[in-house]
Protein backbone atom coordinates (compact mmCIF):
# COMPACT_ATOMS: atom_id res chain seq x y z
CA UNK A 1 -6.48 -23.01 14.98
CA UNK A 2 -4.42 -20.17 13.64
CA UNK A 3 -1.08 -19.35 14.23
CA UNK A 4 -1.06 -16.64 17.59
CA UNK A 5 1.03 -13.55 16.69
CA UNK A 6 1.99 -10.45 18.97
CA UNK A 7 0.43 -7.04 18.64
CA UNK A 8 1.83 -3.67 19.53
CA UNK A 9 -0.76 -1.61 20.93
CA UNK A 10 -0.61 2.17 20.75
CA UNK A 11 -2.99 4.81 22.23
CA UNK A 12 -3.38 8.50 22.77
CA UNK A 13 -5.43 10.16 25.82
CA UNK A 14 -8.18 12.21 25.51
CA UNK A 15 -7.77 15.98 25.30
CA UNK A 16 -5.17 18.22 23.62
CA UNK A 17 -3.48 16.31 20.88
CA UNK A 18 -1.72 13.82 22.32
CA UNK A 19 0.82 11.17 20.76
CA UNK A 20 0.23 8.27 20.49
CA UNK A 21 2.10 5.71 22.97
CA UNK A 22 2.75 2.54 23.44
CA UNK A 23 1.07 0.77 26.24
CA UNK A 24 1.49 -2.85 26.06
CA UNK A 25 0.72 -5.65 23.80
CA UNK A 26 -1.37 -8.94 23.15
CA UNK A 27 -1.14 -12.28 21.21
CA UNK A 28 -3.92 -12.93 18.69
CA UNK A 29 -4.94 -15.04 15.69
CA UNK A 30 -6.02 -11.95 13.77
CA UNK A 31 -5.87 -8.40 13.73
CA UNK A 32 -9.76 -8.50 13.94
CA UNK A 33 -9.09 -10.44 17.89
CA UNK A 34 -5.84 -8.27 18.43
CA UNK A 35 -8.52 -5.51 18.69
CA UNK A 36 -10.72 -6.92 20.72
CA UNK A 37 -8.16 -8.07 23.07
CA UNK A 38 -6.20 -4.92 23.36
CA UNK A 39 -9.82 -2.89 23.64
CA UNK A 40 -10.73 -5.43 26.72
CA UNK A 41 -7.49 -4.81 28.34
CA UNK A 42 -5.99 -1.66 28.01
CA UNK A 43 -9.03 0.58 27.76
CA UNK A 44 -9.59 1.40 31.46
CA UNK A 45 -7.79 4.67 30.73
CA UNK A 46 -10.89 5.60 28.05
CA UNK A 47 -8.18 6.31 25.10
CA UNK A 48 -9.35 8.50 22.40
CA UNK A 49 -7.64 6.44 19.78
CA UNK A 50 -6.28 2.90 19.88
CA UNK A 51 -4.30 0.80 16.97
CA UNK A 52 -2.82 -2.62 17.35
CA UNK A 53 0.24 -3.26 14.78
CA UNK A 54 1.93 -6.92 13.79
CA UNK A 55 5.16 -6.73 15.69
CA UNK A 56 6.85 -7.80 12.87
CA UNK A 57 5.35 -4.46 11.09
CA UNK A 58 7.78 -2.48 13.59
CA UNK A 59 11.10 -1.33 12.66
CA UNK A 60 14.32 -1.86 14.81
CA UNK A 61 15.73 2.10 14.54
CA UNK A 62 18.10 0.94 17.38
CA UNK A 63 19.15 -2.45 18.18
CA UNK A 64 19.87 -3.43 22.08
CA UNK A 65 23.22 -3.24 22.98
């Protein structure tokens, strides 16, 4: 069984050009199951884009205080 790693998920609305933002994240073996995951649960809002990113693909710009 592969080793389960957390995904950022980022989506933009429908509409105008919208940013993207950041609305929540999943665990997955692969990026392939990251998308399927993050598709089945955050797409009641019918996004016009999605993307799931490795959280270790993120940059700290600002560490917590």
């Amino acid at each position: 069984m592969p080793e389960l790693e957390t995904y950022e998920v980022f989506a933009a609305r429908p509409g105008k050009e919208q940013p993207l933002r950041h609305v929540g994240s999943v665990r997955a073996g692969s990026s392939a199951m990251a998308a399927v995951y993050a598709k089945t649960i955050y797409d009641e809002w019918r996004w016009k884009s999605m993307f799931v990113v490795p959280r270790t693909a993120c940059v700290r710009v600002i560490a917590p205080a």
